[in-house]
C-alpha atoms as a PDB file:
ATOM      1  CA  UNK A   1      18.805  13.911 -25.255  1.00  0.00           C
ATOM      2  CA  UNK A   2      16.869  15.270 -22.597  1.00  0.00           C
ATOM      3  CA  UNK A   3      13.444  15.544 -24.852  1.00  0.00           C
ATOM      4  CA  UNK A   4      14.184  11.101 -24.968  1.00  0.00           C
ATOM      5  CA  UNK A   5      14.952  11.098 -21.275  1.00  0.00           C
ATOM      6  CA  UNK A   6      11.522  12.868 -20.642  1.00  0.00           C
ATOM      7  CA  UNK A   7       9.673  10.660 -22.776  1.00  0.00           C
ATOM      8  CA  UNK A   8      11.441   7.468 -20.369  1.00  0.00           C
ATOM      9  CA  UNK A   9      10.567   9.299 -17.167  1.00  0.00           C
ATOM     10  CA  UNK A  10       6.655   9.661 -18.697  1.00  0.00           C
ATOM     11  CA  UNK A  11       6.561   5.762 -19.810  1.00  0.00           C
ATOM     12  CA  UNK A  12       8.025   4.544 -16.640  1.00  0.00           C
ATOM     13  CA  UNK A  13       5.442   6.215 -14.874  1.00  0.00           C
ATOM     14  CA  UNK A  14       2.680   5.304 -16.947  1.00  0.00           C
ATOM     15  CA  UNK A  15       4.215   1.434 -17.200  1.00  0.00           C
ATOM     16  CA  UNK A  16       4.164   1.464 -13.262  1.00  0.00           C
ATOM     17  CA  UNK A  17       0.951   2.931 -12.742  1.00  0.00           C
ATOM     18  CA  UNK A  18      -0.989   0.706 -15.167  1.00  0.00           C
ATOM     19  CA  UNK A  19       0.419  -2.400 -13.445  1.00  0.00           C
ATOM     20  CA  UNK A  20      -0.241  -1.811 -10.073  1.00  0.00           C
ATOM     21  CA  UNK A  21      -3.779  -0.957 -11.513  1.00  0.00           C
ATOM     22  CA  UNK A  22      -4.601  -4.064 -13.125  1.00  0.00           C
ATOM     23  CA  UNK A  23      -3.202  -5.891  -9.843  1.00  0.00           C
ATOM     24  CA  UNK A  24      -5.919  -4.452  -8.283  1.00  0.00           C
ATOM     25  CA  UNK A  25      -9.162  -4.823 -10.693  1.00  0.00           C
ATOM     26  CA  UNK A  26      -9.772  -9.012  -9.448  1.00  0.00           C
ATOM     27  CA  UNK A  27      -9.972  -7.295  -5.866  1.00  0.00           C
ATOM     28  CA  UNK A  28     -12.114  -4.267  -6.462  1.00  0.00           C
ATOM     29  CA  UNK A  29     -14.735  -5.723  -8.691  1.00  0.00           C
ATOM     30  CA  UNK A  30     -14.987  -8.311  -6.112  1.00  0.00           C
ATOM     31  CA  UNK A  31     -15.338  -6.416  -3.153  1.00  0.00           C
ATOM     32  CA  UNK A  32     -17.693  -3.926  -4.552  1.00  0.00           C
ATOM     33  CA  UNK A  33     -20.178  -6.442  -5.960  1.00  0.00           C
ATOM     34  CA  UNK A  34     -20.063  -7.882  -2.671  1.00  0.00           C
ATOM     35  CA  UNK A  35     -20.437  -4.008  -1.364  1.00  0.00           C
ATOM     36  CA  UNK A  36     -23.294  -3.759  -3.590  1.00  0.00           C
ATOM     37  CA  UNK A  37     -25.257  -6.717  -2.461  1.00  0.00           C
ATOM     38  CA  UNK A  38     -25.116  -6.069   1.134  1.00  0.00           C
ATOM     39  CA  UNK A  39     -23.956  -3.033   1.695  1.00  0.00           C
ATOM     40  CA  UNK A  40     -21.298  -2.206   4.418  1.00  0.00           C
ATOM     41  CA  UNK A  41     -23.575  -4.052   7.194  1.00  0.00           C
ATOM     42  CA  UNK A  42     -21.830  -7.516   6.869  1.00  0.00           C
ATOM     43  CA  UNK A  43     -19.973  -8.681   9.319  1.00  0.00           C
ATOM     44  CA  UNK A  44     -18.148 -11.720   7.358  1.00  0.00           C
ATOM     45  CA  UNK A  45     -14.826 -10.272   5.972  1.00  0.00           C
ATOM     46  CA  UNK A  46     -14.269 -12.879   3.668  1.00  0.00           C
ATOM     47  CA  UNK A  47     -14.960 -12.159  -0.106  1.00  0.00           C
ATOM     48  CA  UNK A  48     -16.123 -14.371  -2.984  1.00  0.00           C
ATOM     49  CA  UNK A  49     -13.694 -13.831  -6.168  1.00  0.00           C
ATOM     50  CA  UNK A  50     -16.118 -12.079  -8.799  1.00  0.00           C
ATOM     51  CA  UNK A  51     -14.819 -14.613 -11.214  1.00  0.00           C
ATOM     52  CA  UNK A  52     -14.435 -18.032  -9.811  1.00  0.00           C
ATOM     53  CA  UNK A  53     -16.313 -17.664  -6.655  1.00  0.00           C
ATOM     54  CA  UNK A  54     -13.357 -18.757  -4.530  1.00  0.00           C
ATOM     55  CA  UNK A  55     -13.222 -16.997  -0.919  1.00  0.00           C
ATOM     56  CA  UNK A  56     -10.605 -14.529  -0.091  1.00  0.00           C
ATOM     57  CA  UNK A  57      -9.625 -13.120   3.308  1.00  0.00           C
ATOM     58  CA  UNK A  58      -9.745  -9.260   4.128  1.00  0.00           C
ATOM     59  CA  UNK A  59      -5.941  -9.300   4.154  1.00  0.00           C
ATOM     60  CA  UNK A  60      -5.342 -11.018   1.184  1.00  0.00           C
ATOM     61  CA  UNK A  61      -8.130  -8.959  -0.488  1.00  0.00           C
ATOM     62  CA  UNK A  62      -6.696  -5.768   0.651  1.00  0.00           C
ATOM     63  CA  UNK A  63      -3.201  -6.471   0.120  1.00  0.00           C
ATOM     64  CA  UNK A  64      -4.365  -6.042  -3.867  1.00  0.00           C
ATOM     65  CA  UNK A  65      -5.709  -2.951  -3.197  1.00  0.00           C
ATOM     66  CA  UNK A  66      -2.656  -1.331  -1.578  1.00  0.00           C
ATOM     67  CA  UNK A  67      -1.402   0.827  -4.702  1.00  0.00           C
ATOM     68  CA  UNK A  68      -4.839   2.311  -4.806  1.00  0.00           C
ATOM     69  CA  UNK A  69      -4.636   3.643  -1.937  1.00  0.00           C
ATOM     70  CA  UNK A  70      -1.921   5.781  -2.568  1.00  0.00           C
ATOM     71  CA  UNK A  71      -3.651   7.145  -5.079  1.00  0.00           C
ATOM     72  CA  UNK A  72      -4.681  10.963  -2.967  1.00  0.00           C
ATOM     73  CA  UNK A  73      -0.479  10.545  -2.178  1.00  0.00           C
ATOM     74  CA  UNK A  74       0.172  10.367  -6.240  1.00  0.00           C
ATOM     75  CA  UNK A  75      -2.225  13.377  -6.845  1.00  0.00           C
ATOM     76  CA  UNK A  76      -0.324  15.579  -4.475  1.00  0.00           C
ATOM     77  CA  UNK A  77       2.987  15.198  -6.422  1.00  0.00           C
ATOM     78  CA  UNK A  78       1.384  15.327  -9.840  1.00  0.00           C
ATOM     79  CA  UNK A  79       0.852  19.264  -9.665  1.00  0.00           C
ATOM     80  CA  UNK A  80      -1.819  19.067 -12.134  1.00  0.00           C
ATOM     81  CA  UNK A  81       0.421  18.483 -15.339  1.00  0.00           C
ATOM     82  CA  UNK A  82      -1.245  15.157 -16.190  1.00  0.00           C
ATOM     83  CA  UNK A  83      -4.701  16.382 -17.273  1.00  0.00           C
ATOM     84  CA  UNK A  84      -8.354  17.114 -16.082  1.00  0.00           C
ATOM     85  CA  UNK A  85      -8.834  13.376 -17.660  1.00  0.00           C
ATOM     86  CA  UNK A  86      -5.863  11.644 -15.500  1.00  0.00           C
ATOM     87  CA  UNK A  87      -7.183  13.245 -12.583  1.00  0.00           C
ATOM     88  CA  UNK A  88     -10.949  12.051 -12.803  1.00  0.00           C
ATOM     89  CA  UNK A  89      -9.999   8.519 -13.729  1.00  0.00           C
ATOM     90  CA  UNK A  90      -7.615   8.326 -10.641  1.00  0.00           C
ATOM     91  CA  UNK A  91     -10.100   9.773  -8.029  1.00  0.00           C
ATOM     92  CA  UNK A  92     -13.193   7.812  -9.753  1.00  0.00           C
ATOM     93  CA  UNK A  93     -10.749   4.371  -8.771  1.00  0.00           C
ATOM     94  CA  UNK A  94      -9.547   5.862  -5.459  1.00  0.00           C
ATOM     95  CA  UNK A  95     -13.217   6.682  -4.367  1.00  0.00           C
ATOM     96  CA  UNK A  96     -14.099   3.102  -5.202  1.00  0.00           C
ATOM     97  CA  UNK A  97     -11.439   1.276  -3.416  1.00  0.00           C
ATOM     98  CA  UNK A  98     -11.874   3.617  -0.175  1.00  0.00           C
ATOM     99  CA  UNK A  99     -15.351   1.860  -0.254  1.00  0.00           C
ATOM    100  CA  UNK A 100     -13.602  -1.513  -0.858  1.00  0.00           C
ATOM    101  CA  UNK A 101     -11.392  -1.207   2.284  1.00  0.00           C
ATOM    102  CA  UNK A 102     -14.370   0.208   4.322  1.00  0.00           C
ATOM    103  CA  UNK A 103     -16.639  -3.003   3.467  1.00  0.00           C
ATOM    104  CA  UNK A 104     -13.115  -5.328   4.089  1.00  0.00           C
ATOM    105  CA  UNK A 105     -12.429  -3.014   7.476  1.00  0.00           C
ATOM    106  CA  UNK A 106      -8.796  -3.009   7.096  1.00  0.00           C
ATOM    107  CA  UNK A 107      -7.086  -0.734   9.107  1.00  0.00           C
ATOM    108  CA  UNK A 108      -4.198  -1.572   7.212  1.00  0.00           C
ATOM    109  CA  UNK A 109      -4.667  -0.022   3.748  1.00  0.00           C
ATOM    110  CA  UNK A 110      -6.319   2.779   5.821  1.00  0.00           C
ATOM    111  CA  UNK A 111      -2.601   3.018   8.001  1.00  0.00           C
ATOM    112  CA  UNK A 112      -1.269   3.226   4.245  1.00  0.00           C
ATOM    113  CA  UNK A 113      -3.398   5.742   2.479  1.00  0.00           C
ATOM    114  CA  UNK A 114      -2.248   8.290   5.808  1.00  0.00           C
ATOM    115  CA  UNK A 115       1.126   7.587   5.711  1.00  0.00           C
ATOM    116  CA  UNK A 116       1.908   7.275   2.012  1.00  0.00           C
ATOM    117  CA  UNK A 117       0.054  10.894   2.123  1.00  0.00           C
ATOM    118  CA  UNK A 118       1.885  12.283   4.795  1.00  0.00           C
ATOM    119  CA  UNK A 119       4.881  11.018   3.107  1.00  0.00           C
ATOM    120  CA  UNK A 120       4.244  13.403  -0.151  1.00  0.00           C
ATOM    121  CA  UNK A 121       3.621  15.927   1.128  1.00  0.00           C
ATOM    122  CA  UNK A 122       6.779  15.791   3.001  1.00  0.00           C
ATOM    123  CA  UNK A 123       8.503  15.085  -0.338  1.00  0.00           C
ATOM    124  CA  UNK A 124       6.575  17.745  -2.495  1.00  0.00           C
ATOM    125  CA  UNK A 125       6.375  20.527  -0.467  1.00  0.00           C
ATOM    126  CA  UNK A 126      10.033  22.041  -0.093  1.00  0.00           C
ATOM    127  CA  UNK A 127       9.909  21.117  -4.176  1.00  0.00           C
ATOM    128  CA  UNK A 128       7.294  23.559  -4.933  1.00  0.00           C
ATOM    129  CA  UNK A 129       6.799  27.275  -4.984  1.00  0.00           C
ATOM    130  CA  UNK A 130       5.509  28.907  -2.005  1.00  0.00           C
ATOM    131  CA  UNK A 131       1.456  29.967  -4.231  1.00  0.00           C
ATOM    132  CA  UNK A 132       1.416  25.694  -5.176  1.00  0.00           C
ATOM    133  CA  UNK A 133       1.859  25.021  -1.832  1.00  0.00           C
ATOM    134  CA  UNK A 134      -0.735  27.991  -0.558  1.00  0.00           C
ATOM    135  CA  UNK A 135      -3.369  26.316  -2.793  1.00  0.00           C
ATOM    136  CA  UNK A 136      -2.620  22.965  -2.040  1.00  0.00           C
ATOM    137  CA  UNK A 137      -3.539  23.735   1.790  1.00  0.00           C
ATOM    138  CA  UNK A 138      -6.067  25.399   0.888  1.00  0.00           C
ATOM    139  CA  UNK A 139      -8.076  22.398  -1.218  1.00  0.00           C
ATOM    140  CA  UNK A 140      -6.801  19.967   1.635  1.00  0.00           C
ATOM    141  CA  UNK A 141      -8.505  22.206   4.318  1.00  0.00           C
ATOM    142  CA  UNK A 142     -11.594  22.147   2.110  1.00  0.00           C
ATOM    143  CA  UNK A 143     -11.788  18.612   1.724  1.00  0.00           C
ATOM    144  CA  UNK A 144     -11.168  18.144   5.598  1.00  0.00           C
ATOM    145  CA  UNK A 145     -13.600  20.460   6.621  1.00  0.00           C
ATOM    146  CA  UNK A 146     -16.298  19.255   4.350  1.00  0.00           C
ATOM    147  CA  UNK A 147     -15.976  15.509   5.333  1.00  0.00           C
ATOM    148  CA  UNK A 148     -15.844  16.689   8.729  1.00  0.00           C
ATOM    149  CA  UNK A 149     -18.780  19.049   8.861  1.00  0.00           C
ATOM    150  CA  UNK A 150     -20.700  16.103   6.365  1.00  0.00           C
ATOM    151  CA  UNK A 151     -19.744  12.706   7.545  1.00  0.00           C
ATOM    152  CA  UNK A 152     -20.057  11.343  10.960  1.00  0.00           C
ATOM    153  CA  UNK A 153     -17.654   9.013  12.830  1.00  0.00           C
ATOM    154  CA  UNK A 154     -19.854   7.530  15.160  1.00  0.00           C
ATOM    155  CA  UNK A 155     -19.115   3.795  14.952  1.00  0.00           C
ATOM    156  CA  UNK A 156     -23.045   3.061  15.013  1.00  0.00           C
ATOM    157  CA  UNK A 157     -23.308   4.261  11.437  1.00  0.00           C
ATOM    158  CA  UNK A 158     -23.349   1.572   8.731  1.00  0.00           C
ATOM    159  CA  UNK A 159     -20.747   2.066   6.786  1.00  0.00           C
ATOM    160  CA  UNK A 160     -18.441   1.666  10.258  1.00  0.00           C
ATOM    161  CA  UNK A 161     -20.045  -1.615  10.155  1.00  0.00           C
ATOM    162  CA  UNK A 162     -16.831  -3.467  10.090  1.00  0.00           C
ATOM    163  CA  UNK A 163     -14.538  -1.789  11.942  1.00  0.00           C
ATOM    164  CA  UNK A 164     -17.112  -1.307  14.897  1.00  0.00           C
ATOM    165  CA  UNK A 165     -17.331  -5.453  14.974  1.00  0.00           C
ATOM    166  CA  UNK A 166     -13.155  -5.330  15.138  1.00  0.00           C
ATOM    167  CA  UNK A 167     -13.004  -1.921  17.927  1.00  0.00           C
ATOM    168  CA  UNK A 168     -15.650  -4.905  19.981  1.00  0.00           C
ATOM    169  CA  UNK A 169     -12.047  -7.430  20.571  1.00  0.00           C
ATOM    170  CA  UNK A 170     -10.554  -4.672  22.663  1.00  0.00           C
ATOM    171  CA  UNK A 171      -8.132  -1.832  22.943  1.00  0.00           C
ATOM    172  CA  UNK A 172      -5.330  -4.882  23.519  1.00  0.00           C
ATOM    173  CA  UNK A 173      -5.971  -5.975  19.585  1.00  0.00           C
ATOM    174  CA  UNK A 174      -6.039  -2.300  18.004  1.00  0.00           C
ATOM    175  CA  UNK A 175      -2.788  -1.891  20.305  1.00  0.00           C
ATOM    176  CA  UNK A 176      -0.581  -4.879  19.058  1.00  0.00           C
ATOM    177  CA  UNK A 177      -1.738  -4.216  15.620  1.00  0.00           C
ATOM    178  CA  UNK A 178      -4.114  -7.202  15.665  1.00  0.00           C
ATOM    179  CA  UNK A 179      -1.896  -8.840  17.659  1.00  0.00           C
ATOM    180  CA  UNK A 180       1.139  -8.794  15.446  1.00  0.00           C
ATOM    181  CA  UNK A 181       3.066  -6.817  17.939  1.00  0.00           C
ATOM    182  CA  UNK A 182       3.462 -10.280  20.124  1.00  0.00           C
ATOM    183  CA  UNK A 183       4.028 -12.658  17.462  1.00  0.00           C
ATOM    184  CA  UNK A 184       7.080 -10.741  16.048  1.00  0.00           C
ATOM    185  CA  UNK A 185       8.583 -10.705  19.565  1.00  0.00           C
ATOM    186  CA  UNK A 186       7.579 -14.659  19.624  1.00  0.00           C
ATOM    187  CA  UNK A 187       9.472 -14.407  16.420  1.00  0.00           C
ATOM    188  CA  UNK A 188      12.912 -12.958  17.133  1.00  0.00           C
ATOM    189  CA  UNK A 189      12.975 -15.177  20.449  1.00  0.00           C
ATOM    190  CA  UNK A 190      12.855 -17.958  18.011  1.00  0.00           C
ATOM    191  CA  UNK A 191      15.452 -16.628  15.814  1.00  0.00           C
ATOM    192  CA  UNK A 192      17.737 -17.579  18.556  1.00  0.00           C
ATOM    193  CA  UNK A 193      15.975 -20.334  19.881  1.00  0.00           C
ATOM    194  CA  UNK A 194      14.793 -22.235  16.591  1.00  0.00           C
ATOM    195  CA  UNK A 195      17.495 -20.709  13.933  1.00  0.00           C
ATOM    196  CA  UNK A 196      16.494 -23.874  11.421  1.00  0.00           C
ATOM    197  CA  UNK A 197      12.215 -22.584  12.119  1.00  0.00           C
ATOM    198  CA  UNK A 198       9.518 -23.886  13.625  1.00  0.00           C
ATOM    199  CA  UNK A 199       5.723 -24.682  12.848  1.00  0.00           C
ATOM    200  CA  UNK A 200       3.236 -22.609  11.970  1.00  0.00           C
ATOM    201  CA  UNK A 201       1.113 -24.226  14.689  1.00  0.00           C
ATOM    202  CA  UNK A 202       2.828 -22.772  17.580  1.00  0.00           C
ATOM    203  CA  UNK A 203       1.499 -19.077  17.080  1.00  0.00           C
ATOM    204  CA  UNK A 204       0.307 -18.606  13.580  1.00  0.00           C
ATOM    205  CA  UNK A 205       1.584 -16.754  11.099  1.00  0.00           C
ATOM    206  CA  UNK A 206       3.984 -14.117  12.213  1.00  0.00           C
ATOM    207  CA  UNK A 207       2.245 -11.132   9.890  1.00  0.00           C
ATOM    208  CA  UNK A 208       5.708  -9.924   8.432  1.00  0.00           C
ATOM    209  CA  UNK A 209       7.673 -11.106   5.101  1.00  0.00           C
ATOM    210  CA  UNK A 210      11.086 -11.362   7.378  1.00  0.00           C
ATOM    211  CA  UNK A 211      10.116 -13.096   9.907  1.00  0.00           C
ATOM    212  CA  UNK A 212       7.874 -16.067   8.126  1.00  0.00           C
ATOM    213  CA  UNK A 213      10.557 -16.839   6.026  1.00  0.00           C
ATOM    214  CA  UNK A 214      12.459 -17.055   9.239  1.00  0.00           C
ATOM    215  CA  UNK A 215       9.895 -19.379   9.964  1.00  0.00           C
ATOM    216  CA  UNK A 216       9.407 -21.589   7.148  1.00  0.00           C
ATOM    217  CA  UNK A 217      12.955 -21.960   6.125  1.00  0.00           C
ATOM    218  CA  UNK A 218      15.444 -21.005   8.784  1.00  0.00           C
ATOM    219  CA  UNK A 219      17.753 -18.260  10.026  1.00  0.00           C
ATOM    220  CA  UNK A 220      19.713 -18.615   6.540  1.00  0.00           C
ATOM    221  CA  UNK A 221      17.138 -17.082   4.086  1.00  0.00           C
ATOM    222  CA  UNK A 222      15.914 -15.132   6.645  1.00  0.00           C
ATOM    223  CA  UNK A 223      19.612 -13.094   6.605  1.00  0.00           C
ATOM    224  CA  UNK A 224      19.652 -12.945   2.896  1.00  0.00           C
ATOM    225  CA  UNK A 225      15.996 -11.697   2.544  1.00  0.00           C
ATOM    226  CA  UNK A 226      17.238  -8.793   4.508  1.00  0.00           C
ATOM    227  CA  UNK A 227      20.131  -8.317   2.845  1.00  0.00           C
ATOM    228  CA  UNK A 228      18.238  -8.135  -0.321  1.00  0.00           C
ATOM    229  CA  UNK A 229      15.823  -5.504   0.897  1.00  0.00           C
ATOM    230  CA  UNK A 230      18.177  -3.221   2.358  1.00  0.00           C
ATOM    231  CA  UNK A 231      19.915  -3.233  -0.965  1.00  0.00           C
ATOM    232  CA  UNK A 232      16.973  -2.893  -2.711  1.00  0.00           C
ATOM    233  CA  UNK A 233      16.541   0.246  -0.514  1.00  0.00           C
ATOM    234  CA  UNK A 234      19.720   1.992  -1.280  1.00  0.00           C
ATOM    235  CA  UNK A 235      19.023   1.125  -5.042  1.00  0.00           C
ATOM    236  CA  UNK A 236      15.826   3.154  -4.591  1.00  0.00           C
ATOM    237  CA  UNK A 237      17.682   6.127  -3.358  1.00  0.00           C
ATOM    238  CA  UNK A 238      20.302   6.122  -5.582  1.00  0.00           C
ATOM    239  CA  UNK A 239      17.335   6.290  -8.571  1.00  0.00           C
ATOM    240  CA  UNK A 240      15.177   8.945  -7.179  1.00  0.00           C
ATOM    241  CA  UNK A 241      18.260  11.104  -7.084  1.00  0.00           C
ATOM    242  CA  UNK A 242      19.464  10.332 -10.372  1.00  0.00           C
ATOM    243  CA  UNK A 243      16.588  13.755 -11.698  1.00  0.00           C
ATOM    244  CA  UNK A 244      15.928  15.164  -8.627  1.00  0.00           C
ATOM    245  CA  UNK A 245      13.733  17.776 -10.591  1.00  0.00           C
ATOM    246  CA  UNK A 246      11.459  15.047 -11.873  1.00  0.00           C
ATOM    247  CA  UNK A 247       8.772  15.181  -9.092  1.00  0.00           C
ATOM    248  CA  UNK A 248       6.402  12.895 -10.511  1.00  0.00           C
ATOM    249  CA  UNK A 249       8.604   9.864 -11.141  1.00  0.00           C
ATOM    250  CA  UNK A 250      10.540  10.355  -8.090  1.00  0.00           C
ATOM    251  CA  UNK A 251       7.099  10.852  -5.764  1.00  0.00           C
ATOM    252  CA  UNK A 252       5.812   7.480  -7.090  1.00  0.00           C
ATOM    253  CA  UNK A 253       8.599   5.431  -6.664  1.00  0.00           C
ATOM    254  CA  UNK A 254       8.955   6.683  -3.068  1.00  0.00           C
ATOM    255  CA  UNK A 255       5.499   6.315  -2.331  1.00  0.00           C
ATOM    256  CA  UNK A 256       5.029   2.843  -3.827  1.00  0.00           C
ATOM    257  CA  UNK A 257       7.931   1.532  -2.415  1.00  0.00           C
ATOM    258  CA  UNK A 258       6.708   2.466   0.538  1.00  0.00           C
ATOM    259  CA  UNK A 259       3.306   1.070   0.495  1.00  0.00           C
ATOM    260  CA  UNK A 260       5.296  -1.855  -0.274  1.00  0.00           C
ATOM    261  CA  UNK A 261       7.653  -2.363   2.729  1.00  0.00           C
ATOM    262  CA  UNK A 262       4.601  -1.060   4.763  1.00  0.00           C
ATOM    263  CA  UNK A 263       2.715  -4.085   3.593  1.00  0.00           C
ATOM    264  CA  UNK A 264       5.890  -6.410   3.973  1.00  0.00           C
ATOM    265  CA  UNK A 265       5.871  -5.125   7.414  1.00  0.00           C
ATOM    266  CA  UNK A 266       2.288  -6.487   8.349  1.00  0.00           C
ATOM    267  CA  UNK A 267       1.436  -9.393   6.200  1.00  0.00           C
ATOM    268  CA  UNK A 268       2.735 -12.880   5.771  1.00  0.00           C
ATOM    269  CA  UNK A 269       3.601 -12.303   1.785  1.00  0.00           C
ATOM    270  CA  UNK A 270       5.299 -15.251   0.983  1.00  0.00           C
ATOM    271  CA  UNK A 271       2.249 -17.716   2.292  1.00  0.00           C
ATOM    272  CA  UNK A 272      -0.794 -15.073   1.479  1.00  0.00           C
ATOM    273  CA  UNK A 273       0.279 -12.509  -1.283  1.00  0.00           C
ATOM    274  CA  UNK A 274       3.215 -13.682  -3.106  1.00  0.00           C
ATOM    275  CA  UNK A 275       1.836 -12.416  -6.447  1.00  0.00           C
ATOM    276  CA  UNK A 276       2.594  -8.847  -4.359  1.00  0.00           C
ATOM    277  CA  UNK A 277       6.392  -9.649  -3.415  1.00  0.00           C
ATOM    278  CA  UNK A 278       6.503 -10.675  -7.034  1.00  0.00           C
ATOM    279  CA  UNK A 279       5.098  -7.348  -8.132  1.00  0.00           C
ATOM    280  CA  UNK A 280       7.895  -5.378  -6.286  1.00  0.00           C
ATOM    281  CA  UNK A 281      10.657  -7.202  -8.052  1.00  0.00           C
ATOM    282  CA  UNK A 282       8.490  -6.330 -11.467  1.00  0.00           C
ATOM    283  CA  UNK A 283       8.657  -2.860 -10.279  1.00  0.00           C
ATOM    284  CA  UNK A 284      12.112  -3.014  -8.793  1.00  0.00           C
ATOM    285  CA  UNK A 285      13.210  -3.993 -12.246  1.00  0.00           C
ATOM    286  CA  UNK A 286      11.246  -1.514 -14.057  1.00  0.00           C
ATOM    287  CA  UNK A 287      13.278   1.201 -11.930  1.00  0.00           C
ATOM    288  CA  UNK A 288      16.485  -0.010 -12.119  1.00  0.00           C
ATOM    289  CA  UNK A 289      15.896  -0.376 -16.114  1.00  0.00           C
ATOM    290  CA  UNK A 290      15.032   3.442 -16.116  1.00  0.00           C
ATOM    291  CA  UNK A 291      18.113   4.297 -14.037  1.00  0.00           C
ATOM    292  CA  UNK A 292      20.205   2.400 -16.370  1.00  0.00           C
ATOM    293  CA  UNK A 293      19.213   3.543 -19.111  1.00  0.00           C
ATOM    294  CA  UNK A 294      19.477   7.587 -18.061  1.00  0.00           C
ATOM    295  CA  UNK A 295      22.901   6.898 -16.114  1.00  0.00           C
ATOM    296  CA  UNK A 296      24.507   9.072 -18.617  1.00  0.00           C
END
């Protein structure tokens, strides 16, 4: 029984991991052909689909590259059981898609790559014997030290390209999160003030799945959306400690869900990435299928 419960834990992972992969290939062959062309000196943030030619905003673009960045996060928790292979493949795609966000400037998917990081460690650490955790400091200081001593910060070199033209709008901008800050405060005041919504004209969109389905349909699905998502979180919980000795599976599903409530956080999903709010209930599914199938 527990040799078949193993071999669930292993496809779920693999199952998730190969999804949120292929979600991402339309976005990172675009990006770095575009990356290739002109190099991070281009100032225009919106990106040609590599296969219809179609432009793409930054935060649309980005959005698909989300689960990518989590990548360094996913590393941490695998302990090195999945292979020399595993581990070449997932930096090789991490390394390109760090290049990706760089051309794209989105402070966003950076935001997500630290705190999905931050977040396994958090997780993995108490987990692990005190020489794993000795070593993984260790190759972390490395790393730090070497991009620190190597690579310089100073928003005059190229590949800072973007985000210098973004730091240029002002301290105000970085402050309110690109201004997001003010339009969800715009947004609750409407809550009360336009329960049934109101048009997108008045501010924009208001950057955050809640909130512009507040907008576009009313106070209603607004209250059911939530209720949705805070059972969706308590579902999560209850699966990741259904083993809590299988790091791996548990690690990923709290790090991907996550990067996705992150992104629901910032991003008007329902109007600009719906494929993504789509891909959560794929994934929501794919967990709960797992739990109920090792319940016993």
């Amino acid at each position: 029984m527990i040799k078949d419960k193993t071999l669930t834990q292993n496809n779920i992972f693999y199952i998730i991991l190969s999804t949120v992969t292929i979600f991402s290939l339309s976005a990172v062959i675009s990006v770095f052909l575009n990356f290739q062309e002109g190099g991070f000196a281009q100032l225009d943030r919106t990106i040609p689909m590599f296969w219809n030619g179609a432009p793409v905003s930054a935060t649309i673009m980005g959005g698909f590259l989300t689960f990518n960045m989590c990548i360094p996060a996913l590393l941490i928790s695998n302990q090195g059981k999945k292979g020399i292979l595993f581990h070449i493949l997932l930096i090789t795609l991490f390394v390109i898609t760090l290049i990706c966000v760089l051309r794209l400037g989105s402070r966003t998917q950076l935001g997500i790559f630290l705190i999905t990081t931050i977040i396994s460690l958090i997780y993995v650490i108490p987990r692990q014997s005190f020489k794993i955790n000795l070593l993984l400091f260790v190759f972390l200081g490395a790393i730090i030290l070497f991009i620190s001593k190597n690579i310089s910060f100073d928003m005059n070199q190229d590949w800072l390209t973007t985000f210098a033209d973004r730091m240029d709008k002002g301290g105000s901008d970085i402050a309110s999160g690109g201004g997001r800050t003010e339009r969800w405060v715009k947004s609750f005041e409407n809550l009360f003030e336009k329960p049934l919504g109101w048009d997108v004209k008045e501010f924009g969109y208001s950057h955050n799945l809640w909130l512009d389905v507040l907008r576009v349909s009313g106070f209603i699905p607004f209250f059911l959306l939530i209720i949705f998502s805070i059972k969706s979180l308590f579902q999560i919980r209850k699966i990741v400690l259904l083993n809590p000795n299988n790091i791996l599976l548990n690690s990923q599903i709290i790090i991907y869900s996550v990067a996705f409530f992150l992104l629901f956080m910032v991003e008007p999903i329902f109007e600009g990435l719906f494929t993504f709010f789509v891909l959560f209930c794929l994934f929501k599914g794919s967990i709960n299928k797992y739990y109920l199938n090792n319940l016993n």
